[in-house]
N, C-alpha and C. Protein backbone atom coordinates (compact mmCIF):
# COMPACT_ATOMS: atom_id res chain seq x y z
N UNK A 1 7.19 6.48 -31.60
CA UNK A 1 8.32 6.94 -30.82
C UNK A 1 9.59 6.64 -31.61
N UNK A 2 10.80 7.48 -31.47
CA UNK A 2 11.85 7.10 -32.27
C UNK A 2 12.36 6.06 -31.94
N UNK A 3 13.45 5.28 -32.92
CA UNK A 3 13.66 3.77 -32.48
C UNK A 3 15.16 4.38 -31.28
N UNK A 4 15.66 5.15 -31.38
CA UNK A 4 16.78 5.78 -30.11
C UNK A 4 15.89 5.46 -28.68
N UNK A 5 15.07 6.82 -28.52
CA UNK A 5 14.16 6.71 -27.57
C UNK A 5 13.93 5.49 -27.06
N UNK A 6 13.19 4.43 -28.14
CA UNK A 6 12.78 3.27 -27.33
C UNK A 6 13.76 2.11 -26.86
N UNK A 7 14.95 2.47 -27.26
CA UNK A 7 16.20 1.71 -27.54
C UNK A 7 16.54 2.04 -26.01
N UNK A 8 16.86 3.40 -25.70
CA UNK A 8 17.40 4.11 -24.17
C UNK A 8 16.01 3.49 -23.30
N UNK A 9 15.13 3.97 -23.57
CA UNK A 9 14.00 3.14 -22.62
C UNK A 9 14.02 1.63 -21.81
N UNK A 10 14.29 1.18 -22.59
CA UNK A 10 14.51 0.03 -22.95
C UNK A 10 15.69 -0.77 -22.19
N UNK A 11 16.74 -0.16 -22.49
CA UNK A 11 17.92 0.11 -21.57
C UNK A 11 17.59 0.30 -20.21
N UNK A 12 16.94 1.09 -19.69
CA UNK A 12 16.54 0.92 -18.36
C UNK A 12 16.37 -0.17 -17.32
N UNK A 13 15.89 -1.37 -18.24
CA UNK A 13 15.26 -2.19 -17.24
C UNK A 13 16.99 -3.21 -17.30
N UNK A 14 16.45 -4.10 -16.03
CA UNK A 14 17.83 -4.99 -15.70
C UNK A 14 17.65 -6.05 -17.02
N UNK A 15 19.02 -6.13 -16.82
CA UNK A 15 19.35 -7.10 -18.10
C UNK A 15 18.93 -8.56 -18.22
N UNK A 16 18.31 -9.22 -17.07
CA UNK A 16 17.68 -10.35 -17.32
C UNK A 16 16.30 -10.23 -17.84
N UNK A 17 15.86 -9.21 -17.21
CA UNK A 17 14.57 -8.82 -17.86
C UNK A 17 14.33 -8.58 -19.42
N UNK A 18 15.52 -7.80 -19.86
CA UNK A 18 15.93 -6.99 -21.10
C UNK A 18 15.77 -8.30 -22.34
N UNK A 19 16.51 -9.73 -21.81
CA UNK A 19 17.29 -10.43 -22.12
C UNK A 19 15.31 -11.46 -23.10
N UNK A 20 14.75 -11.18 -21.47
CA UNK A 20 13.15 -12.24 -21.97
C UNK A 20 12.19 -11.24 -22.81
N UNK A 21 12.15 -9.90 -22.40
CA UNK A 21 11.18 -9.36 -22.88
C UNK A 21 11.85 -7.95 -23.54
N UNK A 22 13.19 -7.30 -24.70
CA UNK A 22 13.30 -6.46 -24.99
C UNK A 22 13.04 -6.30 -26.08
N UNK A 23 13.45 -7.38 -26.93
CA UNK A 23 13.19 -6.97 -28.47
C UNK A 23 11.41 -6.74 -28.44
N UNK A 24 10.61 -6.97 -28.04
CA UNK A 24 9.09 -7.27 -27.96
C UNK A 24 8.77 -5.72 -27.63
N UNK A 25 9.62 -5.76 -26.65
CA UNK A 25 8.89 -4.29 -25.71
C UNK A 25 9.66 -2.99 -26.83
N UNK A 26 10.59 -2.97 -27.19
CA UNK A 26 10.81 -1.58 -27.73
C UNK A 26 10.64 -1.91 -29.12
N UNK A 27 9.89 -2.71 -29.62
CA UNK A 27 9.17 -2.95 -31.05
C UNK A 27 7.41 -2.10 -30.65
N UNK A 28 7.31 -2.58 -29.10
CA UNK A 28 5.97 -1.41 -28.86
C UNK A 28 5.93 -0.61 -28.79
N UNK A 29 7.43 0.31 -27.75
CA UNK A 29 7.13 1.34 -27.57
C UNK A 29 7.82 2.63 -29.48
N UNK A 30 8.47 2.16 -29.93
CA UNK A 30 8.20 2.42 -31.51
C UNK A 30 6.83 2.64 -32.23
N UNK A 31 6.02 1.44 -31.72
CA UNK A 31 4.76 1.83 -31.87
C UNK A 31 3.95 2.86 -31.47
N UNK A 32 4.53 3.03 -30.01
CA UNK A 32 3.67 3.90 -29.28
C UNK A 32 3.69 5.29 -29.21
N UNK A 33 3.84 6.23 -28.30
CA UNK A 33 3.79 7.44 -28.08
C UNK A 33 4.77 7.91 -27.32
N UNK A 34 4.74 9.15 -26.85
CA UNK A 34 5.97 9.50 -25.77
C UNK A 34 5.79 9.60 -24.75
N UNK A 35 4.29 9.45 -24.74
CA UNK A 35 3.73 10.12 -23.56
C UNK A 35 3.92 9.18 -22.59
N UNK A 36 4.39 7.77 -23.06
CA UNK A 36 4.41 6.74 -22.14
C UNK A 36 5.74 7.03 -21.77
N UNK A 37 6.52 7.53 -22.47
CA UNK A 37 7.89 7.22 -21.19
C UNK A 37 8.24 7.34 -19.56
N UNK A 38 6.84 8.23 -19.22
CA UNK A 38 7.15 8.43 -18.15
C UNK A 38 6.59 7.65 -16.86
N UNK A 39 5.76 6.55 -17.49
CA UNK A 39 5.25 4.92 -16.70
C UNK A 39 6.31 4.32 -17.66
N UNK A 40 6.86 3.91 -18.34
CA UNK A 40 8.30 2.70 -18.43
C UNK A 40 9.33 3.08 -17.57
N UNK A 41 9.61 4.10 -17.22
CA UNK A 41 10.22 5.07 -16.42
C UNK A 41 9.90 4.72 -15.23
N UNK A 42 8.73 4.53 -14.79
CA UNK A 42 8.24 3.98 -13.39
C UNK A 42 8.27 2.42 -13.46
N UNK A 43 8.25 2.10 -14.77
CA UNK A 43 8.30 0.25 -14.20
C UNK A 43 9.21 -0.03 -14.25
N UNK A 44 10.02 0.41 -15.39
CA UNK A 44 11.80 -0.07 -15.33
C UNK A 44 12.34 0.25 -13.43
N UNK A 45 11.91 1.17 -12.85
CA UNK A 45 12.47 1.37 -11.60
C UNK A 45 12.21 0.11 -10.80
N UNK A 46 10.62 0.19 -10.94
CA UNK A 46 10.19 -1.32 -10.15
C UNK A 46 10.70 -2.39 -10.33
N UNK A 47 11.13 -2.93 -11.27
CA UNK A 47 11.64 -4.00 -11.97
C UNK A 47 13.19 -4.24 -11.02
N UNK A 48 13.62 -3.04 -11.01
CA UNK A 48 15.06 -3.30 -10.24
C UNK A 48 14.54 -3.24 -8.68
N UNK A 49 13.68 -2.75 -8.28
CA UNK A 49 13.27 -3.09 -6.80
C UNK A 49 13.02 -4.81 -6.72
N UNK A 50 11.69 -4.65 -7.36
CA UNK A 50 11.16 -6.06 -6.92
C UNK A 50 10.83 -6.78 -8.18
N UNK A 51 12.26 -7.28 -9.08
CA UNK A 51 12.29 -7.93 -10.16
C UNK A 51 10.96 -9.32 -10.45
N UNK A 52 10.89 -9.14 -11.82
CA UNK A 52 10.14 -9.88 -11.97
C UNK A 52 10.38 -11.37 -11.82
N UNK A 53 9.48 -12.47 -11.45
CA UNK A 53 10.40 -13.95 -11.33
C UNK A 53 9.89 -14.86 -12.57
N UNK A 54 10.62 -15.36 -13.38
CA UNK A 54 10.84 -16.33 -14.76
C UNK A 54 10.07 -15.66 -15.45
N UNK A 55 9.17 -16.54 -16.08
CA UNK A 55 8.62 -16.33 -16.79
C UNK A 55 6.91 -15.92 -16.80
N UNK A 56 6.82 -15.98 -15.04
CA UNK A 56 5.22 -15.62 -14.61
C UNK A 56 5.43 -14.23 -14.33
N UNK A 57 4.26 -13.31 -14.55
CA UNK A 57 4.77 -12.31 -14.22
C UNK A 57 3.19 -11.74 -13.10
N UNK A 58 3.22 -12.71 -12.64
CA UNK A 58 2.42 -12.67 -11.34
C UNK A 58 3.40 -12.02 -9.85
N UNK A 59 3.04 -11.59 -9.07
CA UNK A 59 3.75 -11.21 -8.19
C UNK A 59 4.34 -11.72 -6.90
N UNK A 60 5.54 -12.11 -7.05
CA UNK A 60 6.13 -13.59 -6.03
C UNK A 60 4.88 -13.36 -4.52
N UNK A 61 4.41 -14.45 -4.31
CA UNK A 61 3.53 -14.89 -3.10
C UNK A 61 3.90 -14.30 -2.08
N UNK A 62 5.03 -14.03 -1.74
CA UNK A 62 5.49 -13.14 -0.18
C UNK A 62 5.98 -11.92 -0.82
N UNK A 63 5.54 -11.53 -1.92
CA UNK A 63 5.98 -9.92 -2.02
C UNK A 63 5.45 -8.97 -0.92
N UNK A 64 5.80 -7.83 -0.80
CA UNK A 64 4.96 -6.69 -0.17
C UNK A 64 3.76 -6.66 -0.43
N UNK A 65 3.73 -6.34 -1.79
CA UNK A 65 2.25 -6.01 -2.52
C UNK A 65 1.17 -7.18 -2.71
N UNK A 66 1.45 -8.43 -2.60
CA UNK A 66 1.23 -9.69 -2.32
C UNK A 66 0.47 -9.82 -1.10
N UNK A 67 1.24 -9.55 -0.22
CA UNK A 67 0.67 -9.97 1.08
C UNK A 67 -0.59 -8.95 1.23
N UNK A 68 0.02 -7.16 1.24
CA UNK A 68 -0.95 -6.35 1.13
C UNK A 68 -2.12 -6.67 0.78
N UNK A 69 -2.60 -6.88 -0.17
CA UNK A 69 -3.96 -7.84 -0.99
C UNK A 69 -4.31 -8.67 -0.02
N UNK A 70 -4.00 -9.07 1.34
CA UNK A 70 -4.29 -9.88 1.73
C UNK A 70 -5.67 -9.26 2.56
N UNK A 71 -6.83 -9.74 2.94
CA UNK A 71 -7.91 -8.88 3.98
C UNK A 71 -7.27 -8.89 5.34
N UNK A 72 -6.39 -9.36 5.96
CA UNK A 72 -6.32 -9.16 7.33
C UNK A 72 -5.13 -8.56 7.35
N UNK A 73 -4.15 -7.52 5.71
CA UNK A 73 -3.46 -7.14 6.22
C UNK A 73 -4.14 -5.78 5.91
N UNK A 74 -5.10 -5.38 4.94
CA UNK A 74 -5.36 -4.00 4.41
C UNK A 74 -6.69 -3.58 5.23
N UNK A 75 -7.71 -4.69 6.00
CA UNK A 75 -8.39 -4.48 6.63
C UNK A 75 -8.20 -3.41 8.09
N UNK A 76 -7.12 -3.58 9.04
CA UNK A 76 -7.02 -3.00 9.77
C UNK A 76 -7.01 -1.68 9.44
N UNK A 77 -5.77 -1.33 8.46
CA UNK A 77 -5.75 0.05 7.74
C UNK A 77 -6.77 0.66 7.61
N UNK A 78 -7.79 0.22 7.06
CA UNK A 78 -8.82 0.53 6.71
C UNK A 78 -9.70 0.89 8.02
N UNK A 79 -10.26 0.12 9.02
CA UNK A 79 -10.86 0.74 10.11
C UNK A 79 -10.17 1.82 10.56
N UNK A 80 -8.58 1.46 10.75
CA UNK A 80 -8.06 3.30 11.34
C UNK A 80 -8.16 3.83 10.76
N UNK A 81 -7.91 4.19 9.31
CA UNK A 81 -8.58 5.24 8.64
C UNK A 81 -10.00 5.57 8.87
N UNK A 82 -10.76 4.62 8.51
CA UNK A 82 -12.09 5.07 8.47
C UNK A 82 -12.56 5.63 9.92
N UNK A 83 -11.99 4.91 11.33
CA UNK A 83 -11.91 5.96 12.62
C UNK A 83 -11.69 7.20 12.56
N UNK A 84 -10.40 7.87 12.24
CA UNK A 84 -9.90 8.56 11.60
C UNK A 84 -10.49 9.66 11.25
N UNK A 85 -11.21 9.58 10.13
CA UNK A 85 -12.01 9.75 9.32
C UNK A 85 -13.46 10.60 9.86
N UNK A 86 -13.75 9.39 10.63
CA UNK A 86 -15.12 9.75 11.51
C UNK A 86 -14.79 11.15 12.38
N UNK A 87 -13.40 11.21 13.05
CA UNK A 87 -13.22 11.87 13.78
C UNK A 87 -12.56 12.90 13.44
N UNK A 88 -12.70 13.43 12.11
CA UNK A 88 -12.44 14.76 11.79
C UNK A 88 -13.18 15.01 10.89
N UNK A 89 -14.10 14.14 11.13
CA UNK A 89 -15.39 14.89 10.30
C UNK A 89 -16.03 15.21 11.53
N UNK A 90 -16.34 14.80 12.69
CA UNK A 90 -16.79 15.28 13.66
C UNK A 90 -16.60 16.21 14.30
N UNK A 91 -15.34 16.57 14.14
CA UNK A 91 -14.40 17.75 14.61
C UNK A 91 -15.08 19.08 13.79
N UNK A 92 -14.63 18.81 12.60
CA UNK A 92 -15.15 19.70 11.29
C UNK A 92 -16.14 20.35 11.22
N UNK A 93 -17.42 19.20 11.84
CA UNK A 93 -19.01 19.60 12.05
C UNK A 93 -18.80 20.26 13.55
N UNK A 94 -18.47 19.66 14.27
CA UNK A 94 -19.15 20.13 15.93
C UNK A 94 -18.09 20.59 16.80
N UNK A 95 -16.90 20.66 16.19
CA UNK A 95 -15.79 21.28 16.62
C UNK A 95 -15.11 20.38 17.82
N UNK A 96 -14.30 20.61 19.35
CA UNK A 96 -14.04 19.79 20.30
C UNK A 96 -13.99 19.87 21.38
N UNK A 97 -15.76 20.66 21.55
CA UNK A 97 -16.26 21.05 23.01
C UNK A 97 -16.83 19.24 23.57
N UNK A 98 -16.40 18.70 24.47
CA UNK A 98 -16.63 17.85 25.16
C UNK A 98 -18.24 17.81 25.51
N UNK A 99 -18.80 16.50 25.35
CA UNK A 99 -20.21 16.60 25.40
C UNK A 99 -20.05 15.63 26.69
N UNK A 100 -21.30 15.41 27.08
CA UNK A 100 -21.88 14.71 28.88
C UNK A 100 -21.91 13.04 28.03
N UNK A 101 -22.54 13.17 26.78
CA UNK A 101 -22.39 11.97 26.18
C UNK A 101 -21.42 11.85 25.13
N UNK A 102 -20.88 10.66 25.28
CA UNK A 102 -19.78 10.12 24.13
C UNK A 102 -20.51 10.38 22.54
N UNK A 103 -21.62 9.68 22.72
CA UNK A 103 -22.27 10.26 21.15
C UNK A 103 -22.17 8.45 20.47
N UNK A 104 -22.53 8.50 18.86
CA UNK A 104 -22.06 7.30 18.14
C UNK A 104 -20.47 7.44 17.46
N UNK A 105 -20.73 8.26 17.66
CA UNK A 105 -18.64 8.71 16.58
C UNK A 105 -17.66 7.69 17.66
N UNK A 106 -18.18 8.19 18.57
CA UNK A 106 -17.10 7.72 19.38
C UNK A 106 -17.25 6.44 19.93
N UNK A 107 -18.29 5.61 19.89
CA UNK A 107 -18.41 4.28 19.65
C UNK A 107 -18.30 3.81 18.98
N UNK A 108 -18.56 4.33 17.67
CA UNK A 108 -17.76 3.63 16.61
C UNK A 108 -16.34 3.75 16.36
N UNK A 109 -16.02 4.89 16.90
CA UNK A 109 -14.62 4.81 16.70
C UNK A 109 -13.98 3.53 17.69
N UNK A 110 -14.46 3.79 18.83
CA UNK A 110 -13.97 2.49 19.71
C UNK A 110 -14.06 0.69 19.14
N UNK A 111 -15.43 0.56 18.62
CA UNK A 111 -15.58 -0.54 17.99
C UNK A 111 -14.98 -0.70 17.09
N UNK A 112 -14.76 0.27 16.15
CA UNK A 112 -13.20 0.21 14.71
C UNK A 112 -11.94 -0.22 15.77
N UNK A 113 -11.40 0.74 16.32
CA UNK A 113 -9.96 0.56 16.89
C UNK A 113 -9.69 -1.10 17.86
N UNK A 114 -10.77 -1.28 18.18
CA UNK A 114 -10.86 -2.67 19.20
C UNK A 114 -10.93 -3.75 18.49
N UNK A 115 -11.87 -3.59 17.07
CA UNK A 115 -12.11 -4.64 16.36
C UNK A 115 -11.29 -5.34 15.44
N UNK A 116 -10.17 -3.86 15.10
CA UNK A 116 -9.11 -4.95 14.28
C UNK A 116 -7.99 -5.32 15.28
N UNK A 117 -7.94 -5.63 16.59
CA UNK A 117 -6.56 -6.44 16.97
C UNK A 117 -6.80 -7.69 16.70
N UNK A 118 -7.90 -8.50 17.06
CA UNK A 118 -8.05 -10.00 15.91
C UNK A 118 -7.31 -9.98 14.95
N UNK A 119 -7.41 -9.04 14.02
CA UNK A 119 -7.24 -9.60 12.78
C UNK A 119 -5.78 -8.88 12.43
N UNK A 120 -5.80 -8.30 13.30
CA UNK A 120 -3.87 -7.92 13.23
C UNK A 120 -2.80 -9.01 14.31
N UNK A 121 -3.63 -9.77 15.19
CA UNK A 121 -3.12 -10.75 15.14
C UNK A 121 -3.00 -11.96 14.56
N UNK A 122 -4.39 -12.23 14.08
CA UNK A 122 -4.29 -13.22 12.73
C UNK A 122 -3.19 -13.13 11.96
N UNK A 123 -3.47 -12.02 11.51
CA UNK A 123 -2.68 -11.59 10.41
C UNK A 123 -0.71 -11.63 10.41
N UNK A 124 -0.36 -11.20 12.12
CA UNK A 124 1.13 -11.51 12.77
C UNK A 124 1.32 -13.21 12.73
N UNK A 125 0.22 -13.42 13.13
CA UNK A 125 0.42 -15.22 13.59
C UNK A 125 0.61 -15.90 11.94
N UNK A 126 -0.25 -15.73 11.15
CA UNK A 126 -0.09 -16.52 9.81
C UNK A 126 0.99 -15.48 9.03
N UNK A 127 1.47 -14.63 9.10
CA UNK A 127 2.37 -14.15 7.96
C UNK A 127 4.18 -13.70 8.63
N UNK A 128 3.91 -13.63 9.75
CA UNK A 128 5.71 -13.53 10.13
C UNK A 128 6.32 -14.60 10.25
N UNK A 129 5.95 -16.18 10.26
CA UNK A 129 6.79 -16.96 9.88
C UNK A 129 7.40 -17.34 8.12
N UNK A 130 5.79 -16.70 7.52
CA UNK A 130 6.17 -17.27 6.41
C UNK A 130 7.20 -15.77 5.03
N UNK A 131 6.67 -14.76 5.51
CA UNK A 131 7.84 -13.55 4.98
C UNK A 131 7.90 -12.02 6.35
N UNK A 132 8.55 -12.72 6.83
CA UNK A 132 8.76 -11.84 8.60
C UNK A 132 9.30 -10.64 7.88
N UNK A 133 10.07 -10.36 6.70
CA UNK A 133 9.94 -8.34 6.40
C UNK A 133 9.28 -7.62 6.49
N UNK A 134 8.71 -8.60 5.19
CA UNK A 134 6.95 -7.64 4.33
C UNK A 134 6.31 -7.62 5.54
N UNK A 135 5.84 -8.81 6.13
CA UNK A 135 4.89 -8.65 7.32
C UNK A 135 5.44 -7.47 8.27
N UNK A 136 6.52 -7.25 8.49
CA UNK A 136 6.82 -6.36 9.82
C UNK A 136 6.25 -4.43 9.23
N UNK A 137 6.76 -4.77 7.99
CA UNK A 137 6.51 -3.42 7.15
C UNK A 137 5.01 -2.93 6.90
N UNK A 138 4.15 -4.15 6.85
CA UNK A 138 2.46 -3.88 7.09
C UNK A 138 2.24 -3.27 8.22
N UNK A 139 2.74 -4.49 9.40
CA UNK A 139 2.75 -4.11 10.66
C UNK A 139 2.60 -2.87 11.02
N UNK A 140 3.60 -2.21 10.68
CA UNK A 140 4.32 -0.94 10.91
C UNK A 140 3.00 0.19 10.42
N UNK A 141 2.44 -0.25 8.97
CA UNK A 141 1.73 0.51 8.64
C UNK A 141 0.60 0.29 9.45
N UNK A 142 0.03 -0.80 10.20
CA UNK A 142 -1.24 -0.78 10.77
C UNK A 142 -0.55 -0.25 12.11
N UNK A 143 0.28 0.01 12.63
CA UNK A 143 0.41 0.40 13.91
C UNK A 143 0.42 1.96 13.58
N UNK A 144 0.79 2.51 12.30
CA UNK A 144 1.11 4.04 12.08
C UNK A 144 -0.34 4.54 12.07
N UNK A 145 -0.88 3.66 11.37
CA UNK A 145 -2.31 4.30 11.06
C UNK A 145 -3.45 3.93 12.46
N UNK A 146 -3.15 3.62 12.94
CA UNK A 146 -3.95 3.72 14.41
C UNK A 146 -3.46 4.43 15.36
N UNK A 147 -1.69 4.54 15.47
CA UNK A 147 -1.14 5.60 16.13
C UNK A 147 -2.13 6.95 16.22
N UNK A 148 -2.08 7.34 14.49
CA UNK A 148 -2.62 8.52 13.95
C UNK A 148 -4.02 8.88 14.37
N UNK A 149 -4.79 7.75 14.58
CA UNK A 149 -5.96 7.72 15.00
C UNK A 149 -6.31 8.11 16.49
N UNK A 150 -5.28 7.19 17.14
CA UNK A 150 -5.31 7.69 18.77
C UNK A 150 -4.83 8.77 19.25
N UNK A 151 -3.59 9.49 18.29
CA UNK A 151 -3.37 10.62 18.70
C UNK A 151 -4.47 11.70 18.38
N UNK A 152 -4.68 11.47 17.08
CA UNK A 152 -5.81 12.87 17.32
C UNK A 152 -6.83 13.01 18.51
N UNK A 153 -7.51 11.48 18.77
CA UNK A 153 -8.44 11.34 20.00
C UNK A 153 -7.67 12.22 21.15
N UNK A 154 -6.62 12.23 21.33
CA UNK A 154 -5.64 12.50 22.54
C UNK A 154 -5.37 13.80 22.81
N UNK A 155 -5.22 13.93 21.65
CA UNK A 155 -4.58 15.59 21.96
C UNK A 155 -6.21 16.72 21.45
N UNK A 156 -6.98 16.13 21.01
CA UNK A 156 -8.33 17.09 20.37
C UNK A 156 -8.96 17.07 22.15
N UNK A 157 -8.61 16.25 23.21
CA UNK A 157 -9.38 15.78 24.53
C UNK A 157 -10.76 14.91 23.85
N UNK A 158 -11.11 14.20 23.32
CA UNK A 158 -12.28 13.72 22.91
C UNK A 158 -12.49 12.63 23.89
């Protein structure tokens, strides 16, 4: 890559960052290709969101993406989706003539949707004292993604 190029690249990121890791980084991307500019381009952005801290470049303990990783915050997500899921594949196959019996879709869907409030309260009880944002912003996502779930039940009549 030209030494300009990696010089402006480079430039991108905040200046404390610039300050620990620039001469290093645009001695690589010189090395490298062009094709990368357009992920330094995406990390330099990140970097000014959710800067890196000293010299670890592990991801501060109450980050977003931190907590996310956590099982009782990505778990819920995951059953409403996978409810979700069940229920437009069911749709897909058998369309949304009302049967005399509920069927298994729809017990499982019930056992998904019922089974993660445990662990979305676990999950409220141990993490909004200790980063009450991030946590509210999961929140938000496990309440969106079950919203999504119950509405389709709702409005398909299932």
């Amino acid at each position: 890559m030209n030494r300009v190029v990696a010089h402006l690249l480079t430039r991108l990121y905040p200046r404390d960052w610039r300050k620990r890791y620039g001469v290093e980084f645009e001695a690589l991307l010189q090395a490298g290709r062009l094709r990368t500019s357009a992920n330094v381009v995406w990390s330099a952005l990140r970097e000014h969101i959710s800067p890196t801290r000293g010299g670890n470049m592990d991801q501060h303990p109450n980050s977003f993406g931190a907590i996310m990783k956590q099982p009782s915050a990505f778990l819920p997500l995951a059953m409403s989706l996978t409810a979700l899921a069940m229920v437009l594949g069911y749709v897909a196959r058998y369309g949304v003539a009302r049967q005399a019996d509920e069927g298994a879709v729809a017990h499982l869907w019930q056992i998904l949707m019922a089974g993660q409030m445990p662990i979305v309260a676990f999950f409220a009880i141990k993490w909004l004292p200790r980063a009450p944002r991030q946590t509210l912003y999961v929140l938000a996502q496990q309440a969106g993604a079950a919203f999504a779930s119950f509405a389709l039940v709702f409005f398909l009549g299932l």
